[in-house]
Protein backbone atom coordinates (compact mmCIF):
# COMPACT_ATOMS: atom_id res chain seq x y z
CA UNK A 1 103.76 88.74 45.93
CA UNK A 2 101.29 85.33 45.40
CA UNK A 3 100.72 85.27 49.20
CA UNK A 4 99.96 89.02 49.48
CA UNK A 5 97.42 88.57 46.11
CA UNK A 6 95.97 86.12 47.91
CA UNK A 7 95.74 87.78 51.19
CA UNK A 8 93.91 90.73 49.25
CA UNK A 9 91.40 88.46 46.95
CA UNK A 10 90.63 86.50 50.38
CA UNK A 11 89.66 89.72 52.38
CA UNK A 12 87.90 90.85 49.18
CA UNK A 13 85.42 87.94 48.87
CA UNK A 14 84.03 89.14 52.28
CA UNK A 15 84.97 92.84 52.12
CA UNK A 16 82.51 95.04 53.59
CA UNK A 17 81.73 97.86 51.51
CA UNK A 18 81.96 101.73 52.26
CA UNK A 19 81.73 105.00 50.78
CA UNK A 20 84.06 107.85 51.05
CA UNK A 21 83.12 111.00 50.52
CA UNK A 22 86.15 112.98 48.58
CA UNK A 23 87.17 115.59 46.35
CA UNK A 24 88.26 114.81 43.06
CA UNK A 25 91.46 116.67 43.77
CA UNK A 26 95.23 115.70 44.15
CA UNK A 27 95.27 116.06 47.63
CA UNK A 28 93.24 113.01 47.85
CA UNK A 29 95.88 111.65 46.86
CA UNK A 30 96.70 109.12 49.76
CA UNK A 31 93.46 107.51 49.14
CA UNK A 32 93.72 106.96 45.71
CA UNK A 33 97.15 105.34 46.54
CA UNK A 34 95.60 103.13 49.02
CA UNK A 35 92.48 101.89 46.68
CA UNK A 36 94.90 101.52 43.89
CA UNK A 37 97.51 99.92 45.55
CA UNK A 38 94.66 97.07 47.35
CA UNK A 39 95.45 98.48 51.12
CA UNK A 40 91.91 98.88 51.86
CA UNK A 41 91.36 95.48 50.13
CA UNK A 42 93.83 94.18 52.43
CA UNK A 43 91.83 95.28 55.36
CA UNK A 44 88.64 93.59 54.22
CA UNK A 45 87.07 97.08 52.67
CA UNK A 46 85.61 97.87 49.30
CA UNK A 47 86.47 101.39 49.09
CA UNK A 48 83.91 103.57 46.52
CA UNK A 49 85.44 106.97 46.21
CA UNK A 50 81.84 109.34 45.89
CA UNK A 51 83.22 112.44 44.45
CA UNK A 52 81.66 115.48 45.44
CA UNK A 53 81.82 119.29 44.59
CA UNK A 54 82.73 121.33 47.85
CA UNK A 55 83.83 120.13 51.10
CA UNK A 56 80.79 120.98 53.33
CA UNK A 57 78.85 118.69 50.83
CA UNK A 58 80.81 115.97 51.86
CA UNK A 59 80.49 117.36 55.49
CA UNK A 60 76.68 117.28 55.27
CA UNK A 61 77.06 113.88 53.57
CA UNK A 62 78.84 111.84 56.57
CA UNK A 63 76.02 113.33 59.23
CA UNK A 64 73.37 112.57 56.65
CA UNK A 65 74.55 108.53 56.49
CA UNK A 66 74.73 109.16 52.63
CA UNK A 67 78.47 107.98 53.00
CA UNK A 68 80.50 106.55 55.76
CA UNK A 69 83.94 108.68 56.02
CA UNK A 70 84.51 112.28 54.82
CA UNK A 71 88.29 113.35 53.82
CA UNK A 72 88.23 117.16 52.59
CA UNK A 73 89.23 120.47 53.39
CA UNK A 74 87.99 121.54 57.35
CA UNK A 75 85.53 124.41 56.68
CA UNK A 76 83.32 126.49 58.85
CA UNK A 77 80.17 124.67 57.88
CA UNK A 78 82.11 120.93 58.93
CA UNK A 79 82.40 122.67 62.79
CA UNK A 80 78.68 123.79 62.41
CA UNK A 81 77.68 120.45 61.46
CA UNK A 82 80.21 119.20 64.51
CA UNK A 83 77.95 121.89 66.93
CA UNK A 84 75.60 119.41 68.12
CA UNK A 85 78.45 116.35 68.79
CA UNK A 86 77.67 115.07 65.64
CA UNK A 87 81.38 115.15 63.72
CA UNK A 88 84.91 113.78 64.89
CA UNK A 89 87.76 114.36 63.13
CA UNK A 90 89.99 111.46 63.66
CA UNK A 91 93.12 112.16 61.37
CA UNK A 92 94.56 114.63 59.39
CA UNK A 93 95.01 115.04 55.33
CA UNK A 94 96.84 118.04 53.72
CA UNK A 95 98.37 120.89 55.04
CA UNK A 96 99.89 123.97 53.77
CA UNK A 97 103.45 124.01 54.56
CA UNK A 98 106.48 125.56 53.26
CA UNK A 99 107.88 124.52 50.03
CA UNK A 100 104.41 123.21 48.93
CA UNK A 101 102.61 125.27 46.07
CA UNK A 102 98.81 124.68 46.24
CA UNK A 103 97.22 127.81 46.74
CA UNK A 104 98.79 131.08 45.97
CA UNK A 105 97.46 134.82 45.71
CA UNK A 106 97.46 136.74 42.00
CA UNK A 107 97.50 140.26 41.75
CA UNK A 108 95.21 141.35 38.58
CA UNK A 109 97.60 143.59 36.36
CA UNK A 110 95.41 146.29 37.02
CA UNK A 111 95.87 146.04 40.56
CA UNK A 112 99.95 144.96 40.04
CA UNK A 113 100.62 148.18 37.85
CA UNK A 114 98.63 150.74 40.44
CA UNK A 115 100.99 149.72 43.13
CA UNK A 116 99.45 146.49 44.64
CA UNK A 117 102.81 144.12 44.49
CA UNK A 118 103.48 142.88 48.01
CA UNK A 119 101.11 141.01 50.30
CA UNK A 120 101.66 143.47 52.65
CA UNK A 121 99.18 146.28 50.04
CA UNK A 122 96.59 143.96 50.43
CA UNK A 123 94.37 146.20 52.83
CA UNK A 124 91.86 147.72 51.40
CA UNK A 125 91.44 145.29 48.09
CA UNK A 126 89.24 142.97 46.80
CA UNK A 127 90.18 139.40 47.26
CA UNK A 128 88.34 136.57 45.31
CA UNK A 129 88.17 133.49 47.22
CA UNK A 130 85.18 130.35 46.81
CA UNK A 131 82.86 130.61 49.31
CA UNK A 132 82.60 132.01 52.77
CA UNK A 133 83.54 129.97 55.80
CA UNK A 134 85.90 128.24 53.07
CA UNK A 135 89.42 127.03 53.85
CA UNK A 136 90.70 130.34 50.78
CA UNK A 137 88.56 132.46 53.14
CA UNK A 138 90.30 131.47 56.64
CA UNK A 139 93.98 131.40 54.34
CA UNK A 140 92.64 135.13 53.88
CA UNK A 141 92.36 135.79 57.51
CA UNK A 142 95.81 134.34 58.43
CA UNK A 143 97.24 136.45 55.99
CA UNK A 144 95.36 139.48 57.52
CA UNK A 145 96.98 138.81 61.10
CA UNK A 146 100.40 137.89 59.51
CA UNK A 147 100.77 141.45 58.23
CA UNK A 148 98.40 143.63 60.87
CA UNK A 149 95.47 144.53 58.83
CA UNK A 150 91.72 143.96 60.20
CA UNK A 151 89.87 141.77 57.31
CA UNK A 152 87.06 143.27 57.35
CA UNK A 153 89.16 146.11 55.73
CA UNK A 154 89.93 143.89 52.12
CA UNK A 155 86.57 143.18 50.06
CA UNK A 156 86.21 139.29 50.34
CA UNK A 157 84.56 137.92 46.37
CA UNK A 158 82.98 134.56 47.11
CA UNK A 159 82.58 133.28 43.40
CA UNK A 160 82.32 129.62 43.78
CA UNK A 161 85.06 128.08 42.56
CA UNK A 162 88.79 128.80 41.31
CA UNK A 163 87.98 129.07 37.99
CA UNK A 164 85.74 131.98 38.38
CA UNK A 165 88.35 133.21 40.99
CA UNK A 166 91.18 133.41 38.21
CA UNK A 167 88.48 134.70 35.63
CA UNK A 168 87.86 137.53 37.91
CA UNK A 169 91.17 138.37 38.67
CA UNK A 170 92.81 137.80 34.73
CA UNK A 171 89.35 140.36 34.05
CA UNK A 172 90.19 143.14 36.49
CA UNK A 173 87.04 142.20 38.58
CA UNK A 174 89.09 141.17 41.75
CA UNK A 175 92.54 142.50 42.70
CA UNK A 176 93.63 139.24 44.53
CA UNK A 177 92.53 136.09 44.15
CA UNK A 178 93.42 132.89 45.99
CA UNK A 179 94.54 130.92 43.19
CA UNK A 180 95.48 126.85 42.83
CA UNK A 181 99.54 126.41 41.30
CA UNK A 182 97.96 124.37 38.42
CA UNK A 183 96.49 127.74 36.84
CA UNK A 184 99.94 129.27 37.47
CA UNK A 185 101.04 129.74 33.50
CA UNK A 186 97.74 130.97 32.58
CA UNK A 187 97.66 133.64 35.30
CA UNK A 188 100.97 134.77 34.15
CA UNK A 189 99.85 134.72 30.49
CA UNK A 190 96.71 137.04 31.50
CA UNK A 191 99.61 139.52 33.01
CA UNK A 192 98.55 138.06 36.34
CA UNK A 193 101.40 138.14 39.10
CA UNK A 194 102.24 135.86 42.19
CA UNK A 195 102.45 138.08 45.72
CA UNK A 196 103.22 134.61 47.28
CA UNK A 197 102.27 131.09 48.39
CA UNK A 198 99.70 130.09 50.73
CA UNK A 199 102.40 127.56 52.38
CA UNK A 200 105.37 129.96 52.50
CA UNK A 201 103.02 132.29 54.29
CA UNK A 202 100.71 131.07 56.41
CA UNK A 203 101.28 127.13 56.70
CA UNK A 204 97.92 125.28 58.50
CA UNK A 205 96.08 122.37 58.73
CA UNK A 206 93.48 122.32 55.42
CA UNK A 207 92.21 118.56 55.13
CA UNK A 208 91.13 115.91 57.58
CA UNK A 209 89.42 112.49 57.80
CA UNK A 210 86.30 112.87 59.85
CA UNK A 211 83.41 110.34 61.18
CA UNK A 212 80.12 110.75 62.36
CA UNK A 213 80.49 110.39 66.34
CA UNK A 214 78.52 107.17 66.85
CA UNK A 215 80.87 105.53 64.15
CA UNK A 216 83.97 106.80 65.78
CA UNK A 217 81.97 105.77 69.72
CA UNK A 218 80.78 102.11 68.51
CA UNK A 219 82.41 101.25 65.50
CA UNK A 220 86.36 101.55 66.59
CA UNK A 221 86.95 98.53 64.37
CA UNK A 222 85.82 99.77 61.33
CA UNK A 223 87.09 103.27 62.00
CA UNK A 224 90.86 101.62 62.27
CA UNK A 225 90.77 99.44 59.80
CA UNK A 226 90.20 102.33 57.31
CA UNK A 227 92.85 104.19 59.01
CA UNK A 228 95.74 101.55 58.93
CA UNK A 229 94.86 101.75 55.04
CA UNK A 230 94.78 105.28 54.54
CA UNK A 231 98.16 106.08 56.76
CA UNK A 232 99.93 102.97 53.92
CA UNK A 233 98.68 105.41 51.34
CA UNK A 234 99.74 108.46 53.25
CA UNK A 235 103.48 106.96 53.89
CA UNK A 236 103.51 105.91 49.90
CA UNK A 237 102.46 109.62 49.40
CA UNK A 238 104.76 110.84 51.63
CA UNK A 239 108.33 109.12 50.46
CA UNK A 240 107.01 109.99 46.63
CA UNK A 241 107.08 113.61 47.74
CA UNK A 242 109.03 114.69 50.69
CA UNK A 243 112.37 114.52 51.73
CA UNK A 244 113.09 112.75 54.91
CA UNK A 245 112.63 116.14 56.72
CA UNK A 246 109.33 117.14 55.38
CA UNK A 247 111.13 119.29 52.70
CA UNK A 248 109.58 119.12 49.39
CA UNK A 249 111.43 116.78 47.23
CA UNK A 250 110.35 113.98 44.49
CA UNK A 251 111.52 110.63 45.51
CA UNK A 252 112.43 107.90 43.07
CA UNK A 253 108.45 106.59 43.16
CA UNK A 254 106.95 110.46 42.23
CA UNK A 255 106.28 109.46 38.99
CA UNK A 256 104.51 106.22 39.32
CA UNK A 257 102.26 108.06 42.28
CA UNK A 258 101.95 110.71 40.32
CA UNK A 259 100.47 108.66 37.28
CA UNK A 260 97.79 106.58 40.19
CA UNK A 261 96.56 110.49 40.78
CA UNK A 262 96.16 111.43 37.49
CA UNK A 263 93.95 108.35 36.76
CA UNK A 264 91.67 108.95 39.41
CA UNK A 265 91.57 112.93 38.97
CA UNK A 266 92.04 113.24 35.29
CA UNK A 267 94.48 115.69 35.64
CA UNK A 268 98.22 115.58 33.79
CA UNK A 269 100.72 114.16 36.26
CA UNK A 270 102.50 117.45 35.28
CA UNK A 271 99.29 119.43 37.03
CA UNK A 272 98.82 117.53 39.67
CA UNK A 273 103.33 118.09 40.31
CA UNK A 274 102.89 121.72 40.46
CA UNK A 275 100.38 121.27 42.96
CA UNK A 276 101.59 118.79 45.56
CA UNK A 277 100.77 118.98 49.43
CA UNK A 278 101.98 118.33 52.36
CA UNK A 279 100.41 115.24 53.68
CA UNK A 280 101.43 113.77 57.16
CA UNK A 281 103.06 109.96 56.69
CA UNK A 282 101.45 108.90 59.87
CA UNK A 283 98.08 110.66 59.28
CA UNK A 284 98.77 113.28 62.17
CA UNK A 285 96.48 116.56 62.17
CA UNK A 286 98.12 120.33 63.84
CA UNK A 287 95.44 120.19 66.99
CA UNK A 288 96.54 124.07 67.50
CA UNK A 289 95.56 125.30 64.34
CA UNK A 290 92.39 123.24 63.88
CA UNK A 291 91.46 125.07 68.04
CA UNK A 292 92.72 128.28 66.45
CA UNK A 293 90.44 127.40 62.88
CA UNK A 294 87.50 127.32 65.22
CA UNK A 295 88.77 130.34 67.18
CA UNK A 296 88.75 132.65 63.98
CA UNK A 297 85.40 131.26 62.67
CA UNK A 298 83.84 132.03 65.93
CA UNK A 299 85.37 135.83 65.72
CA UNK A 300 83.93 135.87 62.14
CA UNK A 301 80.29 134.85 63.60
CA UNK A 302 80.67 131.88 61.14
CA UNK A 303 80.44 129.75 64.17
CA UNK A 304 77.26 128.58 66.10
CA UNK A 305 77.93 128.94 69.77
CA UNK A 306 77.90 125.28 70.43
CA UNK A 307 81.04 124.36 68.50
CA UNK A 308 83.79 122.97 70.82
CA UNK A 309 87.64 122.17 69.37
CA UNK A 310 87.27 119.72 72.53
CA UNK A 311 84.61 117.43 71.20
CA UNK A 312 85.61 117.87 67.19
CA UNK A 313 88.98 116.58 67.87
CA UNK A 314 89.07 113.01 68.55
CA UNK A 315 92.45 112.16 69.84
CA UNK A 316 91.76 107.57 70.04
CA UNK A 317 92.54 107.26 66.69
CA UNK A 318 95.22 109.33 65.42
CA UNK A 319 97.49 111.38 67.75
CA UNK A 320 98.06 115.40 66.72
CA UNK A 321 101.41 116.79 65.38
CA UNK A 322 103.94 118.22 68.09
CA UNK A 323 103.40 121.73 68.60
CA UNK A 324 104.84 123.58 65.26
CA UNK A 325 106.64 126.62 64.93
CA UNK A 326 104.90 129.91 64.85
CA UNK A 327 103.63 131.20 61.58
């Protein structure tokens, strides 16, 4: 333990510092890990975590130079941004997967009582999600293909955020909303009622670690270094979570990961549990799903014509998942 504490103060006397552009979320989990744990020390980086508001501000933030690495949710405006060769995502962060409660959808009791109480009834409803081209909006869409209705046929609510999401729907404003697990006893004390979970439906790829393109072209060094860290605090992540299949299980070091989260988020540890995701040990991304991300946005003229899964995806760094089963 002396060597490795000296190891880390070394590197840190000539670190070379960065920012990262996050979201002050649990799924940023692995990073927090990392910083708290001194792997980016280790690798000679001083890490500061710039939290921002949405995802596309973090997006607009990396192309800008305002901060060196983006990890967030992928969104439509990220691939605009990515139109002109400008982004590369180089590794993946959370995904939706089975077993894993982030996002679910809540019926208003309104809309529960006159018959909406299935997924399936969604057609013709309003949905409340945060903004368009969001990563609620596309979960929206792969729930419209899952069970054959056209999305244009549901009302989609951008309100911002998922506070005014769950206000809408505990109101009677929205019929659905796409709801985070850590609001799940207060929906149900409104009268609110779970149709499902985002992962048990529809599992995808939400969250990635992205670069401007010169950084990932000249500055290979840098770019691994930051990603030998990150995948430490993705594998600590990982065995505090998962089972050794991916299943969702707490492992003997959940509650001392769970307690670095809540320090950096502010959330209770008990929050931040019912909201775990599924993060990738080795940092992997689902290639298909990010091409079929940009597919759908493009469908949804979200997309400007220039976007290309080809040049977004940057495959030096961090290879892509096997192909996954079929939703």
């Amino acid at each position: 333990m002396l060597a490795l504490a000296g190891l880390i103060a070394a590197a840190a006397a000539q670190a070379e510092t960065i920012k990262v552009g996050i979201l002050k979320v649990g799924a940023s989990g692995p990073l927090y890990i990392a910083q708290d744990r001194g792997y980016f020390a280790a690798e000679g980086l001083t890490v500061d975590l710039a939290n921002f508001g949405a995802g596309q501000a973090v997006a607009v933030a990396v192309v800008s130079g305002d901060i060196d690495i983006g990890v967030t949710g992928l969104t439509a405006g990220l691939y605009n941004l990515a139109s002109g060769g400008q982004i590369r995502v180089v590794a993946g962060l959370h995904r939706e997967a089975h077993g894993f409660r982030m996002l679910g959808y809540f019926a208003s009791k309104r809309a529960y009582d006159a018959g909406l109480t299935s997924l399936a009834d969604i057609k013709g409803h309003s949905v409340a999600i945060s903004t368009i081209g969001s990563t609620t909006h596309y979960a929206v869409g792969l729930l419209a293909m899952k069970y054959g209705f056209p999305i244009a046929s549901v009302r989609i609510m951008p309100l911002q955020s998922f506070s005014n999401s769950a206000a809408a729907v505990i109101g009677g404003q929205a019929d659905v909303g796409m709801i985070p697990s850590t609001l799940n006893a207060e929906m149900h004390k409104a009268g609110a009622k779970n149709l499902g979970w985002v992962g048990d439906e529809t599992p995808w790829q939400i969250g990635g670690v992205f670069v401007t393109t010169a950084t990932a072209n000249d500055r290979p060094e840098f770019v691994e270094r930051f990603l030998r860290a990150y995948v430490k605090g993705a594998h600590d992540y990982y065995a505090a979570f998962s089972a050794p299949d991916g299943s969702r299980r707490d492992g003997p070091t959940a509650p001392e990961t769970l307690a670095i989260i809540a320090k950096y988020t502010g959330e209770s540890a008990e929050n931040i549990k019912r909201a775990v995701g599924f993060v990738d040990p080795e940092g992997r991304f689902d290639e298909a799903d990010i091409l079929h991300q940009i597919a759908w946005y493009k469908s949804q003229n979200m997309l400007k014509d220039g976007v290309d899964g080809a040049t977004v995806i940057d495959r030096r760094y961090v290879p892509p998942l096997p192909p996954q089963p079929e939703r």
